[in-house]
C-alpha atoms as a PDB file:
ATOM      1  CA  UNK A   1       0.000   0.000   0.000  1.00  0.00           C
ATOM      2  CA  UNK A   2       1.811   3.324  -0.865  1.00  0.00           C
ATOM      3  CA  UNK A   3       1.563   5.824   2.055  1.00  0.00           C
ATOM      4  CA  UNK A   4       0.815   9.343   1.775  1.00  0.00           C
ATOM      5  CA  UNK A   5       4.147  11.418   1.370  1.00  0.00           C
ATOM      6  CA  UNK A   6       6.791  12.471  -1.478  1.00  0.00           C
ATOM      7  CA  UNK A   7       7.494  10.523  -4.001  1.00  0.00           C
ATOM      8  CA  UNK A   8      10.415  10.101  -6.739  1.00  0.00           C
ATOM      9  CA  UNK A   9       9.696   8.963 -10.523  1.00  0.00           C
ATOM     10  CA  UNK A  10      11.929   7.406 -13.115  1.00  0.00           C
ATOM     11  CA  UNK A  11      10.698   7.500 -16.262  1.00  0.00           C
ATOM     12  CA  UNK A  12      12.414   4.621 -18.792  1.00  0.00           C
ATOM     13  CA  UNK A  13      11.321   4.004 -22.432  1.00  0.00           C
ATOM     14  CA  UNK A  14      12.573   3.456 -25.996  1.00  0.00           C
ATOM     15  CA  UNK A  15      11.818   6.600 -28.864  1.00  0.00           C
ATOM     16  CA  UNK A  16      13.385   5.807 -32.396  1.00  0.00           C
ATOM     17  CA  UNK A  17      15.157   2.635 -30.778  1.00  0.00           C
ATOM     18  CA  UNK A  18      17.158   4.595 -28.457  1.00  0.00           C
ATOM     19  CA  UNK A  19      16.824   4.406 -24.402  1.00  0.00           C
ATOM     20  CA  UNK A  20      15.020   7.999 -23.060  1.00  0.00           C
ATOM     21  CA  UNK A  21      14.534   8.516 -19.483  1.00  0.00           C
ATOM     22  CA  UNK A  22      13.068  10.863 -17.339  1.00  0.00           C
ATOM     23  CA  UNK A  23      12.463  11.873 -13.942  1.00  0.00           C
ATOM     24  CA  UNK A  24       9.235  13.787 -11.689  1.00  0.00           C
ATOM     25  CA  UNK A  25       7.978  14.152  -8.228  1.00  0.00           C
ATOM     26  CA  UNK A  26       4.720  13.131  -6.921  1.00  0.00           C
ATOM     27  CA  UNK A  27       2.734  13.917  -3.778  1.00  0.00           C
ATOM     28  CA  UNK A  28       0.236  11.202  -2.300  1.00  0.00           C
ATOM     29  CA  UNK A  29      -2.258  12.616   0.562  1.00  0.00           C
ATOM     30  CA  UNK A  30      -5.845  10.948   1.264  1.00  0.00           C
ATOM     31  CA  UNK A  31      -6.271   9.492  -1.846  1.00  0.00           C
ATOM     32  CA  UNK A  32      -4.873  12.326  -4.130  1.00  0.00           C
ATOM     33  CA  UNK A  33      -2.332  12.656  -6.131  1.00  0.00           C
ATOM     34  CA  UNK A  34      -0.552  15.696  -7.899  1.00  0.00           C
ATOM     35  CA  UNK A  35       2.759  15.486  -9.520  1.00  0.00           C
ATOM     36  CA  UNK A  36       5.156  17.402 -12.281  1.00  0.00           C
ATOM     37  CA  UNK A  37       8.427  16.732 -14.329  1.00  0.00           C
ATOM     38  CA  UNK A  38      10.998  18.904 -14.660  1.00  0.00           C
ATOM     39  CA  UNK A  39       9.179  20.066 -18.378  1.00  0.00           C
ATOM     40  CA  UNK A  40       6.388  21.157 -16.943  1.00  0.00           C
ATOM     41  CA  UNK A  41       3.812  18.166 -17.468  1.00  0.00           C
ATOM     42  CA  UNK A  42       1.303  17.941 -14.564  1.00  0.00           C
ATOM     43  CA  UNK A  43      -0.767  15.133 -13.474  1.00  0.00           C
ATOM     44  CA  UNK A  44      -3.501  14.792 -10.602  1.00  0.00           C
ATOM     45  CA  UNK A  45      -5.288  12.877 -10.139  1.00  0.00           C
ATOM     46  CA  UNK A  46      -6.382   9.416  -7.535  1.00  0.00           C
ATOM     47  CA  UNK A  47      -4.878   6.361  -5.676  1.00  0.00           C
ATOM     48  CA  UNK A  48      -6.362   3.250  -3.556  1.00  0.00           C
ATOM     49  CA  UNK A  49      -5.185   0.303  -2.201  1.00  0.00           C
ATOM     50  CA  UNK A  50      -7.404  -2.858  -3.138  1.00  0.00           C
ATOM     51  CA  UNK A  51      -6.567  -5.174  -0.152  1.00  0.00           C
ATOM     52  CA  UNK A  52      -8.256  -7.979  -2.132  1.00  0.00           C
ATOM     53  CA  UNK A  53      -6.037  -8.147  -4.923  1.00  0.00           C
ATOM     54  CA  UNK A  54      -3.554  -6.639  -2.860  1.00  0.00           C
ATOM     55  CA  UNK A  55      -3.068  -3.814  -5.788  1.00  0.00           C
ATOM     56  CA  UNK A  56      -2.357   0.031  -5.943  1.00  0.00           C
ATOM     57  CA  UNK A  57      -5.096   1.602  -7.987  1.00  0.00           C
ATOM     58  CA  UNK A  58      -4.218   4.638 -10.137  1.00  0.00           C
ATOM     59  CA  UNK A  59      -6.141   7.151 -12.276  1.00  0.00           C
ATOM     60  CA  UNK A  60      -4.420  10.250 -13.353  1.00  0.00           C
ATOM     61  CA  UNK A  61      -4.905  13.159 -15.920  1.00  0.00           C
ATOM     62  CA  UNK A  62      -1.379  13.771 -17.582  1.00  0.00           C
ATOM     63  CA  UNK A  63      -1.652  17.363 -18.805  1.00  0.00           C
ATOM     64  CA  UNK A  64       1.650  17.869 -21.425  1.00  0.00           C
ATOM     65  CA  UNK A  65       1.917  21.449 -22.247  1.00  0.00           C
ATOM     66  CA  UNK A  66       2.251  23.316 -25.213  1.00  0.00           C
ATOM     67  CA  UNK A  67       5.558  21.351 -27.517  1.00  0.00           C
ATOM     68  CA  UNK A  68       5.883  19.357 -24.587  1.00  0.00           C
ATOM     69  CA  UNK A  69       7.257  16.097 -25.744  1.00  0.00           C
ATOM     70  CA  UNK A  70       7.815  12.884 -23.572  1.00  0.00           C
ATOM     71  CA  UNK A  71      10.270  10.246 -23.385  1.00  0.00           C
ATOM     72  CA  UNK A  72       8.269   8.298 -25.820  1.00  0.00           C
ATOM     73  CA  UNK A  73       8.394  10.977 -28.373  1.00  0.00           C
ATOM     74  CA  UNK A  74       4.542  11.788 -27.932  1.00  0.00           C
ATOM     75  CA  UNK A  75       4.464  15.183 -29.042  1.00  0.00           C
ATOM     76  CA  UNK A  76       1.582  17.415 -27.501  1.00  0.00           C
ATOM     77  CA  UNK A  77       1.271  19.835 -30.589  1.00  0.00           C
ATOM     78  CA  UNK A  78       0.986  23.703 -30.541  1.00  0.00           C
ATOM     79  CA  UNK A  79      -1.982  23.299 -28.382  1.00  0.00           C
ATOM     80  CA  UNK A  80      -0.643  20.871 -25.305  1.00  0.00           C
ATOM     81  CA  UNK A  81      -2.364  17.490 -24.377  1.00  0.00           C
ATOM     82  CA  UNK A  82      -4.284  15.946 -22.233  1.00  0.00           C
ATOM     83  CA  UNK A  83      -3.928  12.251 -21.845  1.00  0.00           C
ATOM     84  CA  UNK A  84      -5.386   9.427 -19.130  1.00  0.00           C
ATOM     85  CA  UNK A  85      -3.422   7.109 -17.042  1.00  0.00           C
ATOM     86  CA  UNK A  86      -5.203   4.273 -15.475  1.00  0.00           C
ATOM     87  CA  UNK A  87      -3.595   1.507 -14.278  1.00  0.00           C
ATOM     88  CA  UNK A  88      -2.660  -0.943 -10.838  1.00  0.00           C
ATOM     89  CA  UNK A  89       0.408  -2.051  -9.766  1.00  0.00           C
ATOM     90  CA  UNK A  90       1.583  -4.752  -6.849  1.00  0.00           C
ATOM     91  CA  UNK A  91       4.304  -3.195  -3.975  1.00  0.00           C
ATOM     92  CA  UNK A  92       3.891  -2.294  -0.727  1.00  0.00           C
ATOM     93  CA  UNK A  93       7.922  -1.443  -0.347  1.00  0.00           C
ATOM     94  CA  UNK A  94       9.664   2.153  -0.325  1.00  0.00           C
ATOM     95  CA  UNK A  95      10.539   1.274  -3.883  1.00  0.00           C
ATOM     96  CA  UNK A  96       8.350  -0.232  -6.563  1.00  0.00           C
ATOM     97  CA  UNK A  97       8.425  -0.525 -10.589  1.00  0.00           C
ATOM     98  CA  UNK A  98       5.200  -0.562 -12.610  1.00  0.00           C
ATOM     99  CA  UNK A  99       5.055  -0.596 -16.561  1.00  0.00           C
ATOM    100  CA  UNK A 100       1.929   1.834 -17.992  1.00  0.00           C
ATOM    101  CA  UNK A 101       1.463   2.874 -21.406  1.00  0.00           C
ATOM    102  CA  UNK A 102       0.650   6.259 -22.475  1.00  0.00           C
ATOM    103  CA  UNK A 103      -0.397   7.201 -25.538  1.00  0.00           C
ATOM    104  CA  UNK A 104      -0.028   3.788 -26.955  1.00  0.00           C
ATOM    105  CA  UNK A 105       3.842   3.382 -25.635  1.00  0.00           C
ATOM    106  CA  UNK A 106       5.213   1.415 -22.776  1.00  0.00           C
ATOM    107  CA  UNK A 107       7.040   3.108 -20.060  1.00  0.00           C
ATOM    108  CA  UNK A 108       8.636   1.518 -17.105  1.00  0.00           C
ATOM    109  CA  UNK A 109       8.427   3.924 -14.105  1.00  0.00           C
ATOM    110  CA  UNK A 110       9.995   3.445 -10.549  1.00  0.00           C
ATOM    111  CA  UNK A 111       8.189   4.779  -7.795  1.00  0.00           C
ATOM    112  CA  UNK A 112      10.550   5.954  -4.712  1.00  0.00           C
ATOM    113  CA  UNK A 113       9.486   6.862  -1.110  1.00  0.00           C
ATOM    114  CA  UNK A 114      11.013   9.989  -0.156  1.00  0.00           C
ATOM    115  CA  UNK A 115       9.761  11.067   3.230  1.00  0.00           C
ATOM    116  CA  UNK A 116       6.125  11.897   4.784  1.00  0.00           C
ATOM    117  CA  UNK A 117       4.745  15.462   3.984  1.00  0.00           C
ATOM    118  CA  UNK A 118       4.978  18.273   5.988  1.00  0.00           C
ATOM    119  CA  UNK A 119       2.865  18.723   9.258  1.00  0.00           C
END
């Protein structure tokens, strides 16, 4: 079950044959989750644990901004983008790996514990 806190990202895929990575921060608090990379995408969005299937449940909006391009190569145009994330992944540990696709391309993403937030 991921706690509420900070989080580091890691970003791995493949664009044109060659390795791309990437990196972002996300914050986790009662069920919420907002997050950025360092070129300016944003993405909020929801988390729950499914104790059942013993699965972290995600949805999230990925908002790419204007020319905004990610480690794919999805390009978001003139205009920007706005793509869904949905998606569950097993790990209860400070550090986890899931594999999502967006926009139709696979990316490997490692999810890092950083500390609890703020008081």
């Amino acid at each position: 079950m991921l706690e509420d806190g900070i989080y580091n990202l890691r970003f791995a895929a493949t664009h044109d044959g060659e390795p791309e990575d990437g990196s972002g921060l996300a914050v986790l608090r009662e069920g919420k989750v907002l997050g950025s990379d360092p070129l300016g995408a944003v993405f909020t969005g929801t988390y729950e644990f499914d104790a059942v299937r013993q699965l972290n449940k995600i949805r999230l909006r990925l908002d790419v901004p204007p020319d905004g391009v990610l480690v794919t190569g999805f390009s978001a145009g003139a205009s920007g983008a706005t793509l869904d994330i949905v998606g569950a992944f097993a790990g209860s540990a400070a550090e986890t790996t899931a594999f999502i696709q967006i926009a139709g391309a696979p990316i490997g993403v490692q999810i890092r514990y950083l500390g609890p937030l703020p008081s």
